[in-house]
C-alpha atoms as a PDB file:
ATOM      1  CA  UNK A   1       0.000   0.000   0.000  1.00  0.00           C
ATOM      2  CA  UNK A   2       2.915   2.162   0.251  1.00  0.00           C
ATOM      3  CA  UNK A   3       2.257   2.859  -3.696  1.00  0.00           C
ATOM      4  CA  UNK A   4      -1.296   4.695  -2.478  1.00  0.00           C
ATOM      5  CA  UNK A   5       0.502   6.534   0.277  1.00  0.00           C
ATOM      6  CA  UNK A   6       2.989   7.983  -1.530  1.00  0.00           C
ATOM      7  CA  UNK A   7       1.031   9.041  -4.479  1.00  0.00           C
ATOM      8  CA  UNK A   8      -1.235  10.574  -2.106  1.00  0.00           C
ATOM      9  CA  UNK A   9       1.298  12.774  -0.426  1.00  0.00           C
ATOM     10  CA  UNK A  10       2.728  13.892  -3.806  1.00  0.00           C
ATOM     11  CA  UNK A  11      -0.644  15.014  -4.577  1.00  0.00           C
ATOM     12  CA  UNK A  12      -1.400  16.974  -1.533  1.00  0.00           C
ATOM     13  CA  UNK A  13       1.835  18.197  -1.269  1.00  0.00           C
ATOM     14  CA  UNK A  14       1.547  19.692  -5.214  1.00  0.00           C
ATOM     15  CA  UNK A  15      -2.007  20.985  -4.797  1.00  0.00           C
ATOM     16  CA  UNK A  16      -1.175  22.994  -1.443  1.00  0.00           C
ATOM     17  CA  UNK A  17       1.254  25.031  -3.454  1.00  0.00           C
ATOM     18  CA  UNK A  18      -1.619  26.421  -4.517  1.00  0.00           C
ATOM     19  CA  UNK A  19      -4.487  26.203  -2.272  1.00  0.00           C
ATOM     20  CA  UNK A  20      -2.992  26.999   1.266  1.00  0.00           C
ATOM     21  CA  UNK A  21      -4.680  25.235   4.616  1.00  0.00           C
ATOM     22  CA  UNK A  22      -7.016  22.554   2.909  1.00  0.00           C
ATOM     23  CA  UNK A  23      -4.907  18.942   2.716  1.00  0.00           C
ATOM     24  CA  UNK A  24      -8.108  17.247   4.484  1.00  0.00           C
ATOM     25  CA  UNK A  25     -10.216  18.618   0.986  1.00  0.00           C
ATOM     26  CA  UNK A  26      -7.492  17.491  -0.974  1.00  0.00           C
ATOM     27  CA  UNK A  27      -7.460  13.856   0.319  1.00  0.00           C
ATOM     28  CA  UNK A  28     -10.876  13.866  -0.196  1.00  0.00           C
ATOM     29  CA  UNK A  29     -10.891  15.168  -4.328  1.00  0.00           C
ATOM     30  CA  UNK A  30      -8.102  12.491  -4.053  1.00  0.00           C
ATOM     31  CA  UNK A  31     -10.104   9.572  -2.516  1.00  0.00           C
ATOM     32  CA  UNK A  32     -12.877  10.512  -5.026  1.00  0.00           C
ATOM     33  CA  UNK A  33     -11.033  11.111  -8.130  1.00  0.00           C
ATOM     34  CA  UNK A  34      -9.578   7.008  -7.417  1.00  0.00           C
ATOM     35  CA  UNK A  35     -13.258   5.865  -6.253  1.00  0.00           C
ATOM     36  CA  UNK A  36     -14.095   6.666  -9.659  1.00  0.00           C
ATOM     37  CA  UNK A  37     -16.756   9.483  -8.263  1.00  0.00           C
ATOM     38  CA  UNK A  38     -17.257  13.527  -9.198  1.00  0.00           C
ATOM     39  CA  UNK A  39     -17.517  16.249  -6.735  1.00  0.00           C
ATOM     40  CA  UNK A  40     -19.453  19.317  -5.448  1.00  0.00           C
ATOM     41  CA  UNK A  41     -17.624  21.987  -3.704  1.00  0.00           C
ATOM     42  CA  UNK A  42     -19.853  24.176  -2.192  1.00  0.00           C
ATOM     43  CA  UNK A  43     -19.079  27.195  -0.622  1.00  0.00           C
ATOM     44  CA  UNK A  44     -19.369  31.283  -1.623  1.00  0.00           C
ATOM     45  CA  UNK A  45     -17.544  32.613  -4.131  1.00  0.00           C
ATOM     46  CA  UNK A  46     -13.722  33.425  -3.790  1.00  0.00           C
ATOM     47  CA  UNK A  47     -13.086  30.534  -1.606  1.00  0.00           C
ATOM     48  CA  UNK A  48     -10.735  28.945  -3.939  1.00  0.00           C
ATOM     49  CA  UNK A  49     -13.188  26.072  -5.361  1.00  0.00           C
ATOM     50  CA  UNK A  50     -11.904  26.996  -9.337  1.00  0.00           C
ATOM     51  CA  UNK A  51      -8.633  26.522  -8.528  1.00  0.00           C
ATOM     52  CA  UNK A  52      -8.464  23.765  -6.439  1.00  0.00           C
ATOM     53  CA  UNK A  53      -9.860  22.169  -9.373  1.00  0.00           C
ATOM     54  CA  UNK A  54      -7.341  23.881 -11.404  1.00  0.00           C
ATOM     55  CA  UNK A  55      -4.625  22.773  -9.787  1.00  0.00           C
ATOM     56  CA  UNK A  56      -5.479  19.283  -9.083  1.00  0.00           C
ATOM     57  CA  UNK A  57      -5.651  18.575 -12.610  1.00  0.00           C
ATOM     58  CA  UNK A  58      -2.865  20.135 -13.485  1.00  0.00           C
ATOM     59  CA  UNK A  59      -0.675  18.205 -10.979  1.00  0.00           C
ATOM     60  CA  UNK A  60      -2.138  14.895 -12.245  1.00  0.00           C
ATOM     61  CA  UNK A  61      -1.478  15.902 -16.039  1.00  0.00           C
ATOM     62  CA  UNK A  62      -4.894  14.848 -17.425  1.00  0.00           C
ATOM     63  CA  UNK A  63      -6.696  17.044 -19.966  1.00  0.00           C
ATOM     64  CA  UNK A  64      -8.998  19.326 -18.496  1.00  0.00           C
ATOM     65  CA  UNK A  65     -11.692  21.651 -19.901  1.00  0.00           C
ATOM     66  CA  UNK A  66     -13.661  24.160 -17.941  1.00  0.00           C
ATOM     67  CA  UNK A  67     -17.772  24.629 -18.822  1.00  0.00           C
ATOM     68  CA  UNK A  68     -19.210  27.849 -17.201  1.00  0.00           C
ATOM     69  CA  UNK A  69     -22.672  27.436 -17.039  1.00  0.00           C
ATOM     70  CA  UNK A  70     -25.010  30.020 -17.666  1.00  0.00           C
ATOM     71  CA  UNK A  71     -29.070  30.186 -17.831  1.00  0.00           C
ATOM     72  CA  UNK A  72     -28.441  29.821 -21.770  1.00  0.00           C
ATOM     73  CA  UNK A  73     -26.144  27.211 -21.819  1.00  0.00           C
ATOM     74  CA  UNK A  74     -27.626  24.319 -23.775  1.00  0.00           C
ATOM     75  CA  UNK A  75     -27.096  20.745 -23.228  1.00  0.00           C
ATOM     76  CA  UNK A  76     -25.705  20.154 -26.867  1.00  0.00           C
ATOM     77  CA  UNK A  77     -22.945  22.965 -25.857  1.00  0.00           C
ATOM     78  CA  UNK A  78     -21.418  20.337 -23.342  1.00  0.00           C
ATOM     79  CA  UNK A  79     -22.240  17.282 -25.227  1.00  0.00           C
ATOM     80  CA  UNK A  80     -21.339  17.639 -28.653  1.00  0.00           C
ATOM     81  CA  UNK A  81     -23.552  18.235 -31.756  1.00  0.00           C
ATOM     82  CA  UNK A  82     -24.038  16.356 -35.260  1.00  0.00           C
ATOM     83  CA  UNK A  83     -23.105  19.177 -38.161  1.00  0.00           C
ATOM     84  CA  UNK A  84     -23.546  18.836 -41.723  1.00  0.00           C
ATOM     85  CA  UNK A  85     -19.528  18.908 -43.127  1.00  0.00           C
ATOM     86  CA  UNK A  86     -19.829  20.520 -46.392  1.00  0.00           C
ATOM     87  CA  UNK A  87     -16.587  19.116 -47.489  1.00  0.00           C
ATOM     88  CA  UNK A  88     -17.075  15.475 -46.921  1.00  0.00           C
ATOM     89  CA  UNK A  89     -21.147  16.046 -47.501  1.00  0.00           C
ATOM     90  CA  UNK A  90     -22.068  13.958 -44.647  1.00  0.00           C
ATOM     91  CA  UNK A  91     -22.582  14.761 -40.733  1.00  0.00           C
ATOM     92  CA  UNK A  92     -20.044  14.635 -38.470  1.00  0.00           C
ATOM     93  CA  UNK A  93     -19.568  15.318 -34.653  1.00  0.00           C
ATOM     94  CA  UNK A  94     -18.377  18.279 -33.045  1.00  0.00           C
ATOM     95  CA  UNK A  95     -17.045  16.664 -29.931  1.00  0.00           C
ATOM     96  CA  UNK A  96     -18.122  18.964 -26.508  1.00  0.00           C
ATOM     97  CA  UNK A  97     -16.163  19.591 -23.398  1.00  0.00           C
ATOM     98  CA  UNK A  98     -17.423  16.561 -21.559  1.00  0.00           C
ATOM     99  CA  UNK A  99     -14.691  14.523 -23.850  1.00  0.00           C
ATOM    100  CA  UNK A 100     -11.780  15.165 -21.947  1.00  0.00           C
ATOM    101  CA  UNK A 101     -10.668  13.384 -18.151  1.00  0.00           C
ATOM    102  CA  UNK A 102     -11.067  16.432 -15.849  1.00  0.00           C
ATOM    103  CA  UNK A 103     -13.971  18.318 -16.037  1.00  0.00           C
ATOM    104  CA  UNK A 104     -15.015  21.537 -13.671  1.00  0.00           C
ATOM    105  CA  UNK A 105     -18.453  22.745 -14.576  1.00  0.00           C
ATOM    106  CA  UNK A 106     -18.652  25.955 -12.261  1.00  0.00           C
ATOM    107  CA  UNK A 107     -21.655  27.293 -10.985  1.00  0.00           C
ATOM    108  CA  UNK A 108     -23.515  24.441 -12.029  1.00  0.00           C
ATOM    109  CA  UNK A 109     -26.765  25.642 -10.531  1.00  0.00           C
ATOM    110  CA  UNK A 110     -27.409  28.366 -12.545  1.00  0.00           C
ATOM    111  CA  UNK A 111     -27.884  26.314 -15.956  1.00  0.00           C
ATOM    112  CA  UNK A 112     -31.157  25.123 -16.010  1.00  0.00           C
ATOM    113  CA  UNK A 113     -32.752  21.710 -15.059  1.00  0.00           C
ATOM    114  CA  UNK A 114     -32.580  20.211 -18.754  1.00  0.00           C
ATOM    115  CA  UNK A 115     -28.574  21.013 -18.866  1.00  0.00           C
ATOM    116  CA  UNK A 116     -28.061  19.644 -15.821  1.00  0.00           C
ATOM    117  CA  UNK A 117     -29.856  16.654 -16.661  1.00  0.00           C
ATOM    118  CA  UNK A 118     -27.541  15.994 -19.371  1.00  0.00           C
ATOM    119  CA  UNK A 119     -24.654  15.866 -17.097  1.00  0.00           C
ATOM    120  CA  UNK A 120     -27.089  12.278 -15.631  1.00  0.00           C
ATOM    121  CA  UNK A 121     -25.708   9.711 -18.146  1.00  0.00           C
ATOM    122  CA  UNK A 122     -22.162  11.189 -18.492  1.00  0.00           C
ATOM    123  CA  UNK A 123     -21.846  10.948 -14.432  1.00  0.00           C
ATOM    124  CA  UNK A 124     -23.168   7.563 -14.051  1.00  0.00           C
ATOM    125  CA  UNK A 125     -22.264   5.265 -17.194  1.00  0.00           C
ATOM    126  CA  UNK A 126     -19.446   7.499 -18.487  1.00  0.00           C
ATOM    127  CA  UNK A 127     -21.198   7.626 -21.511  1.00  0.00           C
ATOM    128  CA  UNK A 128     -23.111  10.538 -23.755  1.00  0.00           C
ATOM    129  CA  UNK A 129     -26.142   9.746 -26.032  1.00  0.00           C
ATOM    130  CA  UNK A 130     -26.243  12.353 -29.098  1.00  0.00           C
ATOM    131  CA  UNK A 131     -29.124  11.986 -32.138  1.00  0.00           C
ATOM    132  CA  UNK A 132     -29.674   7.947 -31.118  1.00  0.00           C
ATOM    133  CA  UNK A 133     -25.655   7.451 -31.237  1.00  0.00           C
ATOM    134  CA  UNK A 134     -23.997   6.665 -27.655  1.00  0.00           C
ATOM    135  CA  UNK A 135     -20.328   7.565 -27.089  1.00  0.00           C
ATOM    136  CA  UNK A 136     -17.969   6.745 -24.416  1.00  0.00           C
ATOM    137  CA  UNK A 137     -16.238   9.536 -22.661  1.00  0.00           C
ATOM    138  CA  UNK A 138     -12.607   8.692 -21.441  1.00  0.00           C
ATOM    139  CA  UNK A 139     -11.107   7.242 -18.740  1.00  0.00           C
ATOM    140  CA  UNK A 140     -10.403   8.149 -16.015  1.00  0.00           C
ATOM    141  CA  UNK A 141     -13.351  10.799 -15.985  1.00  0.00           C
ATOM    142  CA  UNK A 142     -14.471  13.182 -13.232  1.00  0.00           C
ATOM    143  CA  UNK A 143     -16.591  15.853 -12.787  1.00  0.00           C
ATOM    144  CA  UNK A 144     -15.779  18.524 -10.222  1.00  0.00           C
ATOM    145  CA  UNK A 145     -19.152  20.800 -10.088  1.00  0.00           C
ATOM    146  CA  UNK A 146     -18.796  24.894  -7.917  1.00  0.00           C
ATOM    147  CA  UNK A 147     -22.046  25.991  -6.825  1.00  0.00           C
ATOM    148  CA  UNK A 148     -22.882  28.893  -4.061  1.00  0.00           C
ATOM    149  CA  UNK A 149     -25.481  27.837  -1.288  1.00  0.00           C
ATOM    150  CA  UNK A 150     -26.231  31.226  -0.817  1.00  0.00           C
ATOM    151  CA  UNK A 151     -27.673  32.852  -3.792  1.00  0.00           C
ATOM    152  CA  UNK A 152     -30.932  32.480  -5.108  1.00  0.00           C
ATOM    153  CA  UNK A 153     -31.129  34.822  -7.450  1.00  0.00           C
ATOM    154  CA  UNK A 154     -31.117  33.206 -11.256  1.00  0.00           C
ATOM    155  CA  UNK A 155     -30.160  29.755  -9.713  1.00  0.00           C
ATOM    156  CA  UNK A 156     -31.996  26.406 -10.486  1.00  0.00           C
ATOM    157  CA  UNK A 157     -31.250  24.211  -7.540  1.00  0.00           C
ATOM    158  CA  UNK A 158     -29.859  20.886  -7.918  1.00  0.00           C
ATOM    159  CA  UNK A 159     -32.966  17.753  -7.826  1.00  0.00           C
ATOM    160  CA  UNK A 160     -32.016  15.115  -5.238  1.00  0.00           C
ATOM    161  CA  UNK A 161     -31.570  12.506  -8.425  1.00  0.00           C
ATOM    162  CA  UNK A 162     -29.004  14.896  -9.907  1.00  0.00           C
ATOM    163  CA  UNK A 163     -27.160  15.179  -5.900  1.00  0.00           C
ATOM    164  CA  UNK A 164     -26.890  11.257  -6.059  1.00  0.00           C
ATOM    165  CA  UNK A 165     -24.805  11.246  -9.138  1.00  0.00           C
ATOM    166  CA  UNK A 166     -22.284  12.987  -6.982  1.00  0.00           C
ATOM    167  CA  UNK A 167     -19.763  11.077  -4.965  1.00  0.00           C
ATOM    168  CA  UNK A 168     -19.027  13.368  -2.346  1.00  0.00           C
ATOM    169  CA  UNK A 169     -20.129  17.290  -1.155  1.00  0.00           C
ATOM    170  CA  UNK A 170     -17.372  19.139   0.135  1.00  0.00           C
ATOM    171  CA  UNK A 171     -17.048  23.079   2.080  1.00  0.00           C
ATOM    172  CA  UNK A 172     -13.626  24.513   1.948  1.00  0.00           C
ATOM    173  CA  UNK A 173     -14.481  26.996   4.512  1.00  0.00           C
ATOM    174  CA  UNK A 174     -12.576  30.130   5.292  1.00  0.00           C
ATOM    175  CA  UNK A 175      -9.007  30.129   5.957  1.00  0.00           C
ATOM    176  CA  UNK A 176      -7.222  30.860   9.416  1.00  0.00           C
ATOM    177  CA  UNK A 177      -5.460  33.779  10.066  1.00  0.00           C
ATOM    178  CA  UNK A 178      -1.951  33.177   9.071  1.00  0.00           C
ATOM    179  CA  UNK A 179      -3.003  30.908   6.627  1.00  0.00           C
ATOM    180  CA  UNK A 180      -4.922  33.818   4.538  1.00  0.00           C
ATOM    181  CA  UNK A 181      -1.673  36.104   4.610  1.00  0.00           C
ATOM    182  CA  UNK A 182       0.112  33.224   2.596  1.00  0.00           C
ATOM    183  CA  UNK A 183      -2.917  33.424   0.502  1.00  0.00           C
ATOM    184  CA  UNK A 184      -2.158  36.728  -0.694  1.00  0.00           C
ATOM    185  CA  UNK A 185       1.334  36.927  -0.404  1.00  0.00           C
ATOM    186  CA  UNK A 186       0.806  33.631  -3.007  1.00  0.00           C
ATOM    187  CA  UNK A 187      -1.406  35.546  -4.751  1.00  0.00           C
ATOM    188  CA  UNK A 188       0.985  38.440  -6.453  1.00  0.00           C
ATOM    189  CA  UNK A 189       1.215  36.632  -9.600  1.00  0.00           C
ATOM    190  CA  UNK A 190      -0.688  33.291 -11.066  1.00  0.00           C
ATOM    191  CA  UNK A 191      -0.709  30.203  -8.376  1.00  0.00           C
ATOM    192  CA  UNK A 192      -0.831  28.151 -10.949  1.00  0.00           C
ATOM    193  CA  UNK A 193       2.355  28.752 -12.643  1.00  0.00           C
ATOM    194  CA  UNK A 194       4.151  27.500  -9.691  1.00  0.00           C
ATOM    195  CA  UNK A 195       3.124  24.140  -9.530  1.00  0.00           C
ATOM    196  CA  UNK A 196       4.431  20.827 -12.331  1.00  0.00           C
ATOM    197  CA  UNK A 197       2.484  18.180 -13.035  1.00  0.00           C
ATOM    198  CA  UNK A 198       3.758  15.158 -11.176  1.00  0.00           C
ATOM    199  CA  UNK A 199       2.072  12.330 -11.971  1.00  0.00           C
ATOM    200  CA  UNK A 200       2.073   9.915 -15.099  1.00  0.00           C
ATOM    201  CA  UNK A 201      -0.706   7.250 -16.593  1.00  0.00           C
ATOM    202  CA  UNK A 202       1.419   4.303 -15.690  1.00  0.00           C
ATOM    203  CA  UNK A 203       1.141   5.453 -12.290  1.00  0.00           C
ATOM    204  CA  UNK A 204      -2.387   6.011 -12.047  1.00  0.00           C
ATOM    205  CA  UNK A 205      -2.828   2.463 -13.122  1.00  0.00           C
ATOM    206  CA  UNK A 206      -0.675   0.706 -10.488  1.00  0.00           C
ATOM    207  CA  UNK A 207      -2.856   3.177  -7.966  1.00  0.00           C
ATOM    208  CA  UNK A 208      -5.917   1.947  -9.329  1.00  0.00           C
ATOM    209  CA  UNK A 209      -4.861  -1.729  -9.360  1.00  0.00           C
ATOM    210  CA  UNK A 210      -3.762  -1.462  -5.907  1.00  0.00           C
ATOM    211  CA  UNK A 211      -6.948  -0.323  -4.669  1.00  0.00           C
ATOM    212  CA  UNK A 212      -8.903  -3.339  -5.804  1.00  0.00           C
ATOM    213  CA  UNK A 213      -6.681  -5.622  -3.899  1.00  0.00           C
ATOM    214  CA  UNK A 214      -8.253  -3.992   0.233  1.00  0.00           C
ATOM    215  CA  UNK A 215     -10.701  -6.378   1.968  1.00  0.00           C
ATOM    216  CA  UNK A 216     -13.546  -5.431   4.021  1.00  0.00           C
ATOM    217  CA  UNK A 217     -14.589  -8.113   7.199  1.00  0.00           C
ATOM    218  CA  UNK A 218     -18.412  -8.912   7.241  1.00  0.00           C
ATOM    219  CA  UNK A 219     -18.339  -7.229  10.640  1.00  0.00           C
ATOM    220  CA  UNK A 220     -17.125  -3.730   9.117  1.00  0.00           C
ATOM    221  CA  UNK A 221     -19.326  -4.418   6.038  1.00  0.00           C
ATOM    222  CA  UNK A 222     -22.239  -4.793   8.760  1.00  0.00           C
ATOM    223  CA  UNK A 223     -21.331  -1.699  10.633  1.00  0.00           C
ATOM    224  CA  UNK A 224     -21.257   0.224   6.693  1.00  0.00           C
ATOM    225  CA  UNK A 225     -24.872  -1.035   6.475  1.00  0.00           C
ATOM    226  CA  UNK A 226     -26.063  -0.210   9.739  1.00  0.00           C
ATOM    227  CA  UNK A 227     -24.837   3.545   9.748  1.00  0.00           C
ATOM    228  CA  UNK A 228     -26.538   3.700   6.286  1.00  0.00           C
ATOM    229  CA  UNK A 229     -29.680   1.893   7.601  1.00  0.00           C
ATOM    230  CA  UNK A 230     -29.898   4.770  10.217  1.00  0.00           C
ATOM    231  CA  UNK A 231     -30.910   7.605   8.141  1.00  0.00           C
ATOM    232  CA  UNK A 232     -33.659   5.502   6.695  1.00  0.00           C
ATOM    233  CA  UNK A 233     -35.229   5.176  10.148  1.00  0.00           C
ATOM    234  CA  UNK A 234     -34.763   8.567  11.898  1.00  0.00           C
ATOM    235  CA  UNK A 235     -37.999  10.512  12.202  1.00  0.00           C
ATOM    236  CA  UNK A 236     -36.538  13.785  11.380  1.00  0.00           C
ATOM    237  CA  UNK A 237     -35.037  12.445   8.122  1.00  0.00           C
ATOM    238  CA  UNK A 238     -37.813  12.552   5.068  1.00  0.00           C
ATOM    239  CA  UNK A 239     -35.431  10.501   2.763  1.00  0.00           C
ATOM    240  CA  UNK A 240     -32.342   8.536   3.760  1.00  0.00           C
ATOM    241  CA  UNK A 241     -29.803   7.054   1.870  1.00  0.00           C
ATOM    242  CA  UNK A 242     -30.155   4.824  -1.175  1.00  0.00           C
ATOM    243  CA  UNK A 243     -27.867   1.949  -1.852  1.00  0.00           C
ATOM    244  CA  UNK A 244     -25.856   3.977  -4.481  1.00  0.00           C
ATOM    245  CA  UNK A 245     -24.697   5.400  -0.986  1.00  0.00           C
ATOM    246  CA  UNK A 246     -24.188   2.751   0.095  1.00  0.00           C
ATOM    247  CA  UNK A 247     -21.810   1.557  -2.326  1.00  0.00           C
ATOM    248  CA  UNK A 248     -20.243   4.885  -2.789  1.00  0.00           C
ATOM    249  CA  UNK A 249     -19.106   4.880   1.005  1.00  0.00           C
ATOM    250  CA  UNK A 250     -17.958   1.286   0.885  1.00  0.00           C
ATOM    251  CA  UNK A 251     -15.342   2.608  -2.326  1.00  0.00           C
ATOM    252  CA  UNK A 252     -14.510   5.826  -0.397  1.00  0.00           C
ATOM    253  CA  UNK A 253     -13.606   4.087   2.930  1.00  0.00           C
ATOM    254  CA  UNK A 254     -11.473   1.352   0.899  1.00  0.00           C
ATOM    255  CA  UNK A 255      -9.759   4.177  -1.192  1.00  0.00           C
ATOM    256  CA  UNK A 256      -9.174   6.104   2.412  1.00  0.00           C
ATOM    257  CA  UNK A 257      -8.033   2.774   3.722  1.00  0.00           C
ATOM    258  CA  UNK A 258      -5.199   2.524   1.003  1.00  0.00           C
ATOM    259  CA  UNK A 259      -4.181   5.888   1.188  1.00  0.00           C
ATOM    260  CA  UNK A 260      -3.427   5.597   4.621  1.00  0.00           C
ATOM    261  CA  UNK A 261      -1.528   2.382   4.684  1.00  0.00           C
ATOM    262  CA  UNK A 262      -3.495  -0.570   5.137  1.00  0.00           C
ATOM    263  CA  UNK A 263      -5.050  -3.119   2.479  1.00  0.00           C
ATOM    264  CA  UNK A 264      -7.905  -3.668   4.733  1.00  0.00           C
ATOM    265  CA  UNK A 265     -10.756  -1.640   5.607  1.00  0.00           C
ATOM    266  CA  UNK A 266     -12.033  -0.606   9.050  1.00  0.00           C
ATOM    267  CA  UNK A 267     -14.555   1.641  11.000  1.00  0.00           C
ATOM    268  CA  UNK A 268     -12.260   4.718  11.506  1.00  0.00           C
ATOM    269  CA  UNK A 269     -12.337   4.586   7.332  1.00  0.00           C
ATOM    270  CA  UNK A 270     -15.959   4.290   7.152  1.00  0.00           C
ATOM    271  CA  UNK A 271     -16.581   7.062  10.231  1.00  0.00           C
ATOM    272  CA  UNK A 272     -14.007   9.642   8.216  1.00  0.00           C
ATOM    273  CA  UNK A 273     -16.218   9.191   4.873  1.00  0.00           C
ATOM    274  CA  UNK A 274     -19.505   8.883   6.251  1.00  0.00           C
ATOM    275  CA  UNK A 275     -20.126  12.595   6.209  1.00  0.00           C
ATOM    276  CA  UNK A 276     -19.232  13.664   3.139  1.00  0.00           C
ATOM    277  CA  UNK A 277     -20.535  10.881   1.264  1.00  0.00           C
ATOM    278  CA  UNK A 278     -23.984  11.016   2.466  1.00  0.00           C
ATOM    279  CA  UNK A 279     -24.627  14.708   3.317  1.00  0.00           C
ATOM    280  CA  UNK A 280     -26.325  15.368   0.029  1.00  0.00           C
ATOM    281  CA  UNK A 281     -28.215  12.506  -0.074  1.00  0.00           C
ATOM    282  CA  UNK A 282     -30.537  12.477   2.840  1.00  0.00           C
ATOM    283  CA  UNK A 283     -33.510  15.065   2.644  1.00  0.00           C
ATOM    284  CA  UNK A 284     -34.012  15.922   6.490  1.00  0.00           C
ATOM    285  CA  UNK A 285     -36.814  18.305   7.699  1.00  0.00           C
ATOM    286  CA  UNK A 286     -35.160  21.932   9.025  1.00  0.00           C
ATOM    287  CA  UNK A 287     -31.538  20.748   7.601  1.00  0.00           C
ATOM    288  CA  UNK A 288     -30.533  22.893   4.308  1.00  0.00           C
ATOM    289  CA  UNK A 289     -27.257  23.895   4.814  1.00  0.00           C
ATOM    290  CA  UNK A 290     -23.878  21.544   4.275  1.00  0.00           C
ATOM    291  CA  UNK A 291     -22.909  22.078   7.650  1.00  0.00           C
ATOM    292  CA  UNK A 292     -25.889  20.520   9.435  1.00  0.00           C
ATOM    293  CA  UNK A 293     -26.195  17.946   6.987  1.00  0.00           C
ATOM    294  CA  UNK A 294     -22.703  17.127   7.886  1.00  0.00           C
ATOM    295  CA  UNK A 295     -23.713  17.307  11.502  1.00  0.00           C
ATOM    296  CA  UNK A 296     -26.644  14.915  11.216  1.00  0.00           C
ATOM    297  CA  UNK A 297     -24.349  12.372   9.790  1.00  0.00           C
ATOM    298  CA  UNK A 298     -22.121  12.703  11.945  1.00  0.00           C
ATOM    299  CA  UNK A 299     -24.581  12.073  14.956  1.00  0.00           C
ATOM    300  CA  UNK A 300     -25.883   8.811  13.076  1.00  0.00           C
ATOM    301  CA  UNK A 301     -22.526   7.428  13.081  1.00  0.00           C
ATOM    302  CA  UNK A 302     -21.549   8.312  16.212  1.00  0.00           C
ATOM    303  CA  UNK A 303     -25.037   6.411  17.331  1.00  0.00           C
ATOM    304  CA  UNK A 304     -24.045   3.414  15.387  1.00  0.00           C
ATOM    305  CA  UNK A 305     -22.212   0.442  17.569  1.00  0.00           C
ATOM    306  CA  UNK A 306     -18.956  -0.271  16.193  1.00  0.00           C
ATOM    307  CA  UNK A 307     -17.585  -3.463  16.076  1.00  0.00           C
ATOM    308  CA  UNK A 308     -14.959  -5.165  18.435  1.00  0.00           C
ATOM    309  CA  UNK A 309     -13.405  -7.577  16.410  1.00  0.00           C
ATOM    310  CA  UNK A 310     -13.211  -5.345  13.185  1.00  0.00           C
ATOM    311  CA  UNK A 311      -9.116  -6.258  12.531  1.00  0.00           C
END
């Protein structure tokens, strides 16, 4: 596992360069970016969510491609579009900015439902459908969505199917004291321009090949299930967590597990990922901000018995 560890460091290392104070958001693009998931970073504007994203896929030297989406924005502008090639007289495709490995759509919420909607099959099966034809998008692919909780105004918020398709929902939250004075003393010319890319597809691979090799105990695999099974039977929570949770927190925990060390899972992975795994997914009555939804988890797994013999 010392393959996982090392390439996570490297990362985190490369990426704080940039963004100064926020390793534990890092690890957590990081864990989701091997999981095979996307990810919503949610915070106001100016908090550093567009480069983050910048700067994490520049360290990992995978083609990128930025889609700033506007009330106008039309699903066939992310997509792609048939076009009638005068040369050749036939149709061809315009490939759109969903065919590429990294992809930051920023303020996602102000495109409107049927854009978002198109983002659906790319997210889950990795895929886009275009005039009957289905094309694969490459691999690895990730989406890294910006949206701000706190403006209403020309937004179309996010449907709970469309939340799902998301592996994780992250806050950066405001820096400390000292650590916003690095901020702008960083901040005198481009960020960016001080940081390589340091990572390599043959890498990647042995990462990703190492990850299916950690085991999970039936005992830990119970206590997943039973944390899950919670928000499905608290009173205060209207909708709990589906088993695409489910599943998503049993690949985060095992990437967490392997970037830490071990080729086994075990509780402290699954009580680390819990919160920002489910968050989004549970619809709880007087709970609308990422905070409290982080909080509620966080109760429900505290509740949750661990296991004694879960090594």
């Amino acid at each position: 596992m010392r393959l996982l560890v090392d390439f996570k460091e490297k990362i985190v290392e490369n990426v704080s360069k940039v963004i100064i104070g926020k390793e534990k958001e890092i690890e957590l693009i990081i864990v989701s970016f091997l999981s095979g998931g996307h990810v919503l970073l949610e915070d106001i504007p100016g908090m550093g969510k567009t480069m983050m994203i910048k700067a994490f896929a520049k360290t990992l030297n995978l083609p990128f491609k930025r889609i700033q989406f506007t009330p106008d924005l039309l699903p066939s502008d992310i997509t792609g579009i048939n076009f009638y090639n005068q040369k050749t007289a036939d149709f061809q495709f315009r490939e759109g900015p969903l065919f590429s490995n990294i992809i930051l759509t920023d303020e996602i919420n102000r495109a409107t439902p049927r854009t978002q909607s198109s983002l659906l099959e790319a997210m889950e099966e990795k895929q886009v459908t275009a005039d009957g034809k289905t094309r694969k998008l490459h691999s690895p692919f990730m989406v890294l969505a910006t949206q701000n909780p706190v403006e209403s105004y020309g937004t179309f918020p996010l449907p709970e199917a469309q939340l799902d398709r998301f592996f994780m929902r992250i806050k950066l939250g405001y820096p400390t004291k000292e650590q916003e004075k690095t901020i702008i003393k960083r901040n005198i010319t481009n960020p960016l321009d001080i940081i390589e890319p340091i990572a390599d597809g043959e890498e990647l691979d042995n990462v990703l090949e190492n990850i299916s090799n950690i085991s999970i105990k039936d005992e830990v695999m119970d206590y997943l299930v039973n944390i899950v099974g919670e928000t499905r039977n608290k009173t205060n929570i209207e909708l709990g967590v589906s088993p695409r949770g489910s599943i998503a927190l049993f690949k985060a925990s095992r990437v967490y597990a392997g970037i830490n060390g071990r080729d086994y899972i075990i509780p402290e992975d699954i009580k680390a990922m819990a919160p920002y795994v489910l968050n989004h997914r549970i619809i709880a009555r007087g709970v609308n901000r990422i905070e409290d939804s982080i909080e509620l988890i966080e109760g429900i797994v505290n509740s949750v018995e661990v296991p004694l013999e879960s090594i």
